[in-house]
C-alpha atoms as a PDB file:
ATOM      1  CA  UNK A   1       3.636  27.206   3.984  1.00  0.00           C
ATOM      2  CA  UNK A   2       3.343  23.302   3.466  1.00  0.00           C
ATOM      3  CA  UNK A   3       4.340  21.582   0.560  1.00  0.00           C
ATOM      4  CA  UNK A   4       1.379  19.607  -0.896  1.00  0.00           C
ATOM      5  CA  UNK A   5      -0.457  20.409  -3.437  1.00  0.00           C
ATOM      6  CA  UNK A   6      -1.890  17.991  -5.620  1.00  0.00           C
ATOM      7  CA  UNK A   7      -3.579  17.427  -8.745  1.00  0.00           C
ATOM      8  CA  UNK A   8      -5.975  14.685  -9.767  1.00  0.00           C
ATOM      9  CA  UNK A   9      -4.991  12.674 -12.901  1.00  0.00           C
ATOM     10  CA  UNK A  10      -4.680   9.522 -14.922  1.00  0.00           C
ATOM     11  CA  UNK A  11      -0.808   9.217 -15.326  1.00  0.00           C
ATOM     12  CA  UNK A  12       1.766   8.846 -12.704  1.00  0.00           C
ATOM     13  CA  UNK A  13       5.620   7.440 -12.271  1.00  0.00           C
ATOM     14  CA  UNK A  14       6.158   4.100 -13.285  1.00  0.00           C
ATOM     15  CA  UNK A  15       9.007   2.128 -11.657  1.00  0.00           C
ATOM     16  CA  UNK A  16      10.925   2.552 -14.729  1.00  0.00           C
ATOM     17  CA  UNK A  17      10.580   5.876 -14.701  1.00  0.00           C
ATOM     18  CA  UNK A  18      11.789   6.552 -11.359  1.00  0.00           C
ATOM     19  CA  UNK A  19      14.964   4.668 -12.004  1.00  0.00           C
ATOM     20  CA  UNK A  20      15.911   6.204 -15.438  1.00  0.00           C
ATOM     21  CA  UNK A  21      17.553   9.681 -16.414  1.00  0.00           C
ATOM     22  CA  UNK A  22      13.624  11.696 -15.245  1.00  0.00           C
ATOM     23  CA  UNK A  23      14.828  10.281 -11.597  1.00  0.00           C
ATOM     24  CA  UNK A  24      17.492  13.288 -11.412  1.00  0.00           C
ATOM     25  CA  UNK A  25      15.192  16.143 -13.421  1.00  0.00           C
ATOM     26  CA  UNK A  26      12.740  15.127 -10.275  1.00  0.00           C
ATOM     27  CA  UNK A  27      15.092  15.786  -7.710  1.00  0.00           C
ATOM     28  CA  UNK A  28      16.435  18.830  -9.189  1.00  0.00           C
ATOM     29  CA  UNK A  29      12.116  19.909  -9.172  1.00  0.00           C
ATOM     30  CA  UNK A  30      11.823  18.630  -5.414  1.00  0.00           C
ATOM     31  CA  UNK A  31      14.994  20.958  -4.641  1.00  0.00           C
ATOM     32  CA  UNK A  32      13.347  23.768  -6.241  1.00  0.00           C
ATOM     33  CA  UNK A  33      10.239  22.971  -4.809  1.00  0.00           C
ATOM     34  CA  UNK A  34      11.899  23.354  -0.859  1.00  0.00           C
ATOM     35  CA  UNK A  35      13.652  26.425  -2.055  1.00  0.00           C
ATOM     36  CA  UNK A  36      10.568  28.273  -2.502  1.00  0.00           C
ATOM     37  CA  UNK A  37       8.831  26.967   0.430  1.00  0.00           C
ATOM     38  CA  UNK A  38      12.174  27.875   2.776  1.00  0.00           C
ATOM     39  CA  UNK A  39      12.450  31.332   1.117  1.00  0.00           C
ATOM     40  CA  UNK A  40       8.376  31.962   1.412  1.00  0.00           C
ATOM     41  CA  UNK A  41       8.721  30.929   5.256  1.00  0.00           C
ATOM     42  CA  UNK A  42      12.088  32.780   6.148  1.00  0.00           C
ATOM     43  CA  UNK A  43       9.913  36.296   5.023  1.00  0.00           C
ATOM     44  CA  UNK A  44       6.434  34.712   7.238  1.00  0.00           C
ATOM     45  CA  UNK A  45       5.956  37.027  10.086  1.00  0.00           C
ATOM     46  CA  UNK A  46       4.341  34.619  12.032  1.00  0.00           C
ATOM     47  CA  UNK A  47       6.401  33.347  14.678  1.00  0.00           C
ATOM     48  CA  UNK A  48       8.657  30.171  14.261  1.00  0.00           C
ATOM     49  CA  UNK A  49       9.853  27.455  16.843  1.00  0.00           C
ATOM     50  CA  UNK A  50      13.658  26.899  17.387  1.00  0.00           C
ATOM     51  CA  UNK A  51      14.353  23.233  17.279  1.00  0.00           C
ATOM     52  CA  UNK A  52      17.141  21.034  16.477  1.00  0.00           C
ATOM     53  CA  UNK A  53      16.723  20.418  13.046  1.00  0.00           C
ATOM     54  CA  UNK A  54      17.835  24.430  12.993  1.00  0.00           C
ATOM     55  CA  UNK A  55      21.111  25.421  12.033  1.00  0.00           C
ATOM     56  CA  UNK A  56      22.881  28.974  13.666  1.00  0.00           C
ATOM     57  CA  UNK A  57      23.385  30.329  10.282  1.00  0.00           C
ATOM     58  CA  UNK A  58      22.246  28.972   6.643  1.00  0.00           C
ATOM     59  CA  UNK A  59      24.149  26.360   4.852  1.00  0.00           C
ATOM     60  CA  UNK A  60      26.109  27.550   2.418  1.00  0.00           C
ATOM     61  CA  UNK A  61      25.317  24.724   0.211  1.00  0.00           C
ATOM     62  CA  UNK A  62      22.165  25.256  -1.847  1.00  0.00           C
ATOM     63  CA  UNK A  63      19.375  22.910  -1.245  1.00  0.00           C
ATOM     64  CA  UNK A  64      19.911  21.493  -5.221  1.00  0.00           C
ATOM     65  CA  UNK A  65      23.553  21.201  -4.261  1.00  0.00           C
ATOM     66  CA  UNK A  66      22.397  19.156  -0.748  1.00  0.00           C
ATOM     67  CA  UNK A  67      19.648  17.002  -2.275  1.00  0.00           C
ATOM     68  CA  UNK A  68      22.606  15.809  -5.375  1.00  0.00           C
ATOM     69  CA  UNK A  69      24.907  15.042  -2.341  1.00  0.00           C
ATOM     70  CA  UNK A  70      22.377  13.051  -0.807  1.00  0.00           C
ATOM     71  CA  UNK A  71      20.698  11.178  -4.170  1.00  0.00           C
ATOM     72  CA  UNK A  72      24.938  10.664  -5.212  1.00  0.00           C
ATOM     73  CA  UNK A  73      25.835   8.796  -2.040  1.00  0.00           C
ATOM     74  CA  UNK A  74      22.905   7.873  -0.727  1.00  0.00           C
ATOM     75  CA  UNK A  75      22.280   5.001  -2.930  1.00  0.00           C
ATOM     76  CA  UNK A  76      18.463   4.645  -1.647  1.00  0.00           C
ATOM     77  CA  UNK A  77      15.808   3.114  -4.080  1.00  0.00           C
ATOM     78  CA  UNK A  78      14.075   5.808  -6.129  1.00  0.00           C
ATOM     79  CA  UNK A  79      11.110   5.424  -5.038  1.00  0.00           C
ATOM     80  CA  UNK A  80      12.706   6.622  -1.217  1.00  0.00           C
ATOM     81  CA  UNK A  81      12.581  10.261  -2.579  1.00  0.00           C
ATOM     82  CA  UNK A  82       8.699   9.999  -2.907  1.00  0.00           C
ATOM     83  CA  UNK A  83       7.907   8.546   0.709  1.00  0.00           C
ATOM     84  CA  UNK A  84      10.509  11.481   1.756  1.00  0.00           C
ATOM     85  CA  UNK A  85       8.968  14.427   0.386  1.00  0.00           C
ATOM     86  CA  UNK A  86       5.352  12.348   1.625  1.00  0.00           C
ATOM     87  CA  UNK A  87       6.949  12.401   5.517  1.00  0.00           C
ATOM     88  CA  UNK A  88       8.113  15.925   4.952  1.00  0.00           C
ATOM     89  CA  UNK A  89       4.957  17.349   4.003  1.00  0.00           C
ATOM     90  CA  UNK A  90       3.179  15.286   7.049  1.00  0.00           C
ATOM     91  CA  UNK A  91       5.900  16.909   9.276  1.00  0.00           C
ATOM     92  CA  UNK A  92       5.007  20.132   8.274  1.00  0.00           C
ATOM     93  CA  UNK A  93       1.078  19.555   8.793  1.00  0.00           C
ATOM     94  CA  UNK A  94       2.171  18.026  12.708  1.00  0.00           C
ATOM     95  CA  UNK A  95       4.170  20.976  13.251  1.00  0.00           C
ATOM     96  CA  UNK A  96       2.560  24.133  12.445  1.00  0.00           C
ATOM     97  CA  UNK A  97       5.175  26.135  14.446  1.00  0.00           C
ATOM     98  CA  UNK A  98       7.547  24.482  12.734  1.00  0.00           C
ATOM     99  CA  UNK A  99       7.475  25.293   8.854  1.00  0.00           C
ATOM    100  CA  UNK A 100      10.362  24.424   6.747  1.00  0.00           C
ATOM    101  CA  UNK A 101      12.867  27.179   6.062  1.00  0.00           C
ATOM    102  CA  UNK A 102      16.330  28.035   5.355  1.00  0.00           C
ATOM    103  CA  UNK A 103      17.625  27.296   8.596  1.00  0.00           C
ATOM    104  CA  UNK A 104      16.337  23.501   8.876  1.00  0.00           C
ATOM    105  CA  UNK A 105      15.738  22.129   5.439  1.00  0.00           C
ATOM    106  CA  UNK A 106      19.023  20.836   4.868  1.00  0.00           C
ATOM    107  CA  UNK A 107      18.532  18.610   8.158  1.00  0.00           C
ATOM    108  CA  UNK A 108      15.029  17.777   7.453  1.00  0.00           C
ATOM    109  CA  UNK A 109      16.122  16.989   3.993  1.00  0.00           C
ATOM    110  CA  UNK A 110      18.837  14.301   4.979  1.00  0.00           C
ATOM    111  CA  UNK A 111      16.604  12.849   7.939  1.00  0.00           C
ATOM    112  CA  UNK A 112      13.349  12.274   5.760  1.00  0.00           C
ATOM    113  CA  UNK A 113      15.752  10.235   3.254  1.00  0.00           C
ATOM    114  CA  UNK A 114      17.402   8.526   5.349  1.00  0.00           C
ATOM    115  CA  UNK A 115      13.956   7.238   7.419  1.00  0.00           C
ATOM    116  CA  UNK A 116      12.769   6.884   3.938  1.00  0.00           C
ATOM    117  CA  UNK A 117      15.511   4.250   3.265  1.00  0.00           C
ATOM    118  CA  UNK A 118      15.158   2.416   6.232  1.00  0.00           C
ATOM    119  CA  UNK A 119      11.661   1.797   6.055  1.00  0.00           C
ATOM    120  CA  UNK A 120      11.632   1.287   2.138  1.00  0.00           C
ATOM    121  CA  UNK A 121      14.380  -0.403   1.613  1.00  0.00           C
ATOM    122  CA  UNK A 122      15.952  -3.897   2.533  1.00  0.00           C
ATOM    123  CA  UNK A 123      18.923  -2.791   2.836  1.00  0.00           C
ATOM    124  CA  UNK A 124      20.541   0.680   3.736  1.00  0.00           C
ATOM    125  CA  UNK A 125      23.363   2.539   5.289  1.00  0.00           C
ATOM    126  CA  UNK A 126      23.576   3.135   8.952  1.00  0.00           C
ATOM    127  CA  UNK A 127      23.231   6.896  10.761  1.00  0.00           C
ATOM    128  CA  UNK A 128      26.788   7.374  10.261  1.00  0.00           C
ATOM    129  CA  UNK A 129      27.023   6.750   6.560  1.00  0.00           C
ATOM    130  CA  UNK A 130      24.293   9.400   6.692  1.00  0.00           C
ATOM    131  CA  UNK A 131      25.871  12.191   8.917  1.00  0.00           C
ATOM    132  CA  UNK A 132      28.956  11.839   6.677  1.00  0.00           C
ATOM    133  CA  UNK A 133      27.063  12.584   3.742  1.00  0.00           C
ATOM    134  CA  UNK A 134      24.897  14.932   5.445  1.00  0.00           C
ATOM    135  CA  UNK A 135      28.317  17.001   6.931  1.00  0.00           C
ATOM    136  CA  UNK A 136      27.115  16.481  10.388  1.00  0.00           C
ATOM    137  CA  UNK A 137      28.136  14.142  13.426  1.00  0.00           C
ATOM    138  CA  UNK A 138      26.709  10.951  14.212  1.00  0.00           C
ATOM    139  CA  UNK A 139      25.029  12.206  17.616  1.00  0.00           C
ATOM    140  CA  UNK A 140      23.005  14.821  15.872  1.00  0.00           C
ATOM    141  CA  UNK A 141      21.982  12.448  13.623  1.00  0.00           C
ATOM    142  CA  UNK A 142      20.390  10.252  15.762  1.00  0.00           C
ATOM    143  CA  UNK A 143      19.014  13.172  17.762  1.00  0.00           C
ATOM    144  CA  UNK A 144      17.482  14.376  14.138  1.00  0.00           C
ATOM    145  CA  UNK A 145      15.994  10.911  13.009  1.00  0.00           C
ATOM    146  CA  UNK A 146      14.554  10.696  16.926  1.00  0.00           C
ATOM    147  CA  UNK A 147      13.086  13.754  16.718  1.00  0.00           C
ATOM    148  CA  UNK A 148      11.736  13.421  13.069  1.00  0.00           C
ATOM    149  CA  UNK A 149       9.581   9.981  13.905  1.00  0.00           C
ATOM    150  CA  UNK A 150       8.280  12.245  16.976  1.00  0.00           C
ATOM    151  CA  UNK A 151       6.670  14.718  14.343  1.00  0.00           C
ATOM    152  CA  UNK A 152       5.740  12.345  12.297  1.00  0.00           C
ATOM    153  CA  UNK A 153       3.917  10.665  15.400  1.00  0.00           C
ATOM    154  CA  UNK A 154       5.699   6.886  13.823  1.00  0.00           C
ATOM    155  CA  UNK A 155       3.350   7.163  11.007  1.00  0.00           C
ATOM    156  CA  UNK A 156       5.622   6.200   8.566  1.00  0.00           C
ATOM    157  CA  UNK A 157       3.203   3.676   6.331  1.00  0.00           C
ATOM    158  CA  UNK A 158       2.590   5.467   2.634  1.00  0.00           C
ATOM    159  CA  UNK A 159      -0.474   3.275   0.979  1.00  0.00           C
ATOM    160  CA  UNK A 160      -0.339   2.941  -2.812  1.00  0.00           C
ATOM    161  CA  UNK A 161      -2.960   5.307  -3.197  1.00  0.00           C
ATOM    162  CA  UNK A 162      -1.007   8.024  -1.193  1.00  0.00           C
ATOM    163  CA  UNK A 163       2.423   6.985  -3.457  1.00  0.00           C
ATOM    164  CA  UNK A 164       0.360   7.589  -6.191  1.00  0.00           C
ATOM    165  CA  UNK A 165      -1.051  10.456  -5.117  1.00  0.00           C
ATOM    166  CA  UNK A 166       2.547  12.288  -4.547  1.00  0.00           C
ATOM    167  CA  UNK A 167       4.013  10.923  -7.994  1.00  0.00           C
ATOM    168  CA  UNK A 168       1.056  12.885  -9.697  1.00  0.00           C
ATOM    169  CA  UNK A 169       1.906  15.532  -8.123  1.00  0.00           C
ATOM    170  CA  UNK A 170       5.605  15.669  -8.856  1.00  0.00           C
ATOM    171  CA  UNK A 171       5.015  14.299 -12.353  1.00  0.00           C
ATOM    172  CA  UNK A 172       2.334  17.309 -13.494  1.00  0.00           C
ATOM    173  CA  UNK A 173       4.250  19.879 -11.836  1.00  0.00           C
ATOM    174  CA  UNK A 174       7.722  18.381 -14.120  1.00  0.00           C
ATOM    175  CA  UNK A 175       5.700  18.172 -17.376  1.00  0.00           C
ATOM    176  CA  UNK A 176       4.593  22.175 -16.978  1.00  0.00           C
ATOM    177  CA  UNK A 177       7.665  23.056 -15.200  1.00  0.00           C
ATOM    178  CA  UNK A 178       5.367  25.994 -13.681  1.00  0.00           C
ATOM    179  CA  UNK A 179       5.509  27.815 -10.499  1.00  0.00           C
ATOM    180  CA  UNK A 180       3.214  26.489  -7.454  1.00  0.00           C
ATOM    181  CA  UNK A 181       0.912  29.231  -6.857  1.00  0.00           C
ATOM    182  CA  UNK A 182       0.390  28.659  -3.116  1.00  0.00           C
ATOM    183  CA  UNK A 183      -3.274  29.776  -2.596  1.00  0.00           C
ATOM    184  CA  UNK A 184      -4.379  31.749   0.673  1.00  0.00           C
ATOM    185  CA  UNK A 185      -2.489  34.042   3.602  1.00  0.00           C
ATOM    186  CA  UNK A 186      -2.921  31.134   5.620  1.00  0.00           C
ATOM    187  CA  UNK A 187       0.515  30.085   3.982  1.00  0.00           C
ATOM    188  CA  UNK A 188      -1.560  26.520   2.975  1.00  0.00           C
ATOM    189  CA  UNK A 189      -1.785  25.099  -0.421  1.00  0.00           C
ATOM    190  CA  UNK A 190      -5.294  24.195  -1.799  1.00  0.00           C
ATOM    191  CA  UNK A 191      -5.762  20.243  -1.426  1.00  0.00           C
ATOM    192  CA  UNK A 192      -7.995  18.610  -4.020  1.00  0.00           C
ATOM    193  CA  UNK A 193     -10.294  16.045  -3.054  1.00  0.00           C
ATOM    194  CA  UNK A 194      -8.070  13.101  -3.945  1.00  0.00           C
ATOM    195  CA  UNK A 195      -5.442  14.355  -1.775  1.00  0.00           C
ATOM    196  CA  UNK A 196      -7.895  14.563   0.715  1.00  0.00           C
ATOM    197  CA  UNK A 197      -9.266  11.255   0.611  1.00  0.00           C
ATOM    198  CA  UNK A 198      -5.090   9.938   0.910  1.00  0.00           C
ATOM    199  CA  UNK A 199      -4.690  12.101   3.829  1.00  0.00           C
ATOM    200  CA  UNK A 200      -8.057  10.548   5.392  1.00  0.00           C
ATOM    201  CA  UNK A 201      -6.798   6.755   4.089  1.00  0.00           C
ATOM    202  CA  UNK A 202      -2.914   7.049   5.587  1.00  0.00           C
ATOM    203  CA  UNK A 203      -5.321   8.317   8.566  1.00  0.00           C
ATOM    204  CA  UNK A 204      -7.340   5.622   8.755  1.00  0.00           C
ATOM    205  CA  UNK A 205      -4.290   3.050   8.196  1.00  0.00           C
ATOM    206  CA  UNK A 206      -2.100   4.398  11.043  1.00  0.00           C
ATOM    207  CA  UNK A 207      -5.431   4.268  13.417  1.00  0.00           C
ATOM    208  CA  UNK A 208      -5.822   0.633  12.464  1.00  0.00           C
ATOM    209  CA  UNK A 209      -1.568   0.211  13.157  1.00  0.00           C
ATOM    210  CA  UNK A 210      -2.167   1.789  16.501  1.00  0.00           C
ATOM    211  CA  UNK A 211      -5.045  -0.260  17.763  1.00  0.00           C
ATOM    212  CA  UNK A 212      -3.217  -3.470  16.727  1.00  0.00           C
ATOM    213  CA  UNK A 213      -0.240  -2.573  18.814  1.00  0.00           C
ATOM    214  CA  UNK A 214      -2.190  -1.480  22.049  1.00  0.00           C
END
């Protein structure tokens, strides 16, 4: 099951609404959001690639619990949490075998934030600030943040349209405060056409990045 599903409309986050008290109400919705995408996954039959963002057994910290760790310490821009749950939801589309569950959400969680940061932001803790707060070592972190630009093939750029696109998302689903009702057996959620034409634009974007670098 992927995690997009968006919604065309008028209204979206403004910068001061990111950084006042609705900040925390949305990460409390994105934690809730990759609970019921890791608990829809762990009961998929289909079968599921081992990689290193797995842990042996679950974390016994919830996933609410996790992402308040992260957004306390952290101390990322706002706006970080976005381009996160953006790169986690293109991870998940890269890596079909891969879907986000129980076992790897916590390190997908603390890797997509901390890429977030250092791509957002101009300035930002190092891997081990990030391992502390992430209760892992230093090594693994790197490994995790190696392996996570892999997926994401280095297509890290988010365009304003595709920011924009997200923030609807997040901000309709907060206002209703509504379950996602993920749409087919193919464990995919529908994708309007606006979503569509940001997938096809960060597309078309990281084409242009990699023809300028050859």
């Amino acid at each position: 099951m992927k995690i997009s599903k968006l919604f065309e409309s008028k209204t979206v986050f403004s910068m001061a609404e990111l950084e006042s008290p609705m900040m925390p109400k949305m990460i409390t919705f994105l934690s809730s959001l990759l609970e019921r995408v890791a608990e829809s996954n762990d009961e998929t039959k289909h079968q599921q690639k081992i990689s290193i963002f797995h842990g042996l057994t679950r974390p016994n910290i919830s996933i609410q619990n996790y992402l308040e760790r992260i957004f306390k310490y952290a101390n990322c821009s706002s706006s970080c949490y976005i381009v996160a749950y953006v790169y986690l939801d293109r991870f998940s589309k890269s890596q079909p075998s891969l879907p986000i569950n129980s076992f790897n959400v916590h390190r997908l969680l603390i890797t997509s934030v901390m890429v977030a940061a250092k791509f957002m932001d101009d300035v930002c803790y190092n891997n081990a600030y990030y391992a502390k707060v992430g209760g892992i070592n230093t090594t693994e972190m790197n490994y995790l943040e190696l392996d996570f630009l892999f997926g994401l093939g280095f297509n890290l750029n988010v365009t304003p349209n595709t920011f924009q696109c997200y923030c609807v998302h997040l901000q309709r689903e907060m206002l209703q405060m509504q379950p996602l009702k993920f749409a087919d057996s193919s464990l995919s959620l529908a994708i309007s056409l606006k979503a569509h034409l940001c997938f096809n634009e960060d597309e078309s974007s990281h084409q242009k990045q990699q023809k300028l670098a050859v």
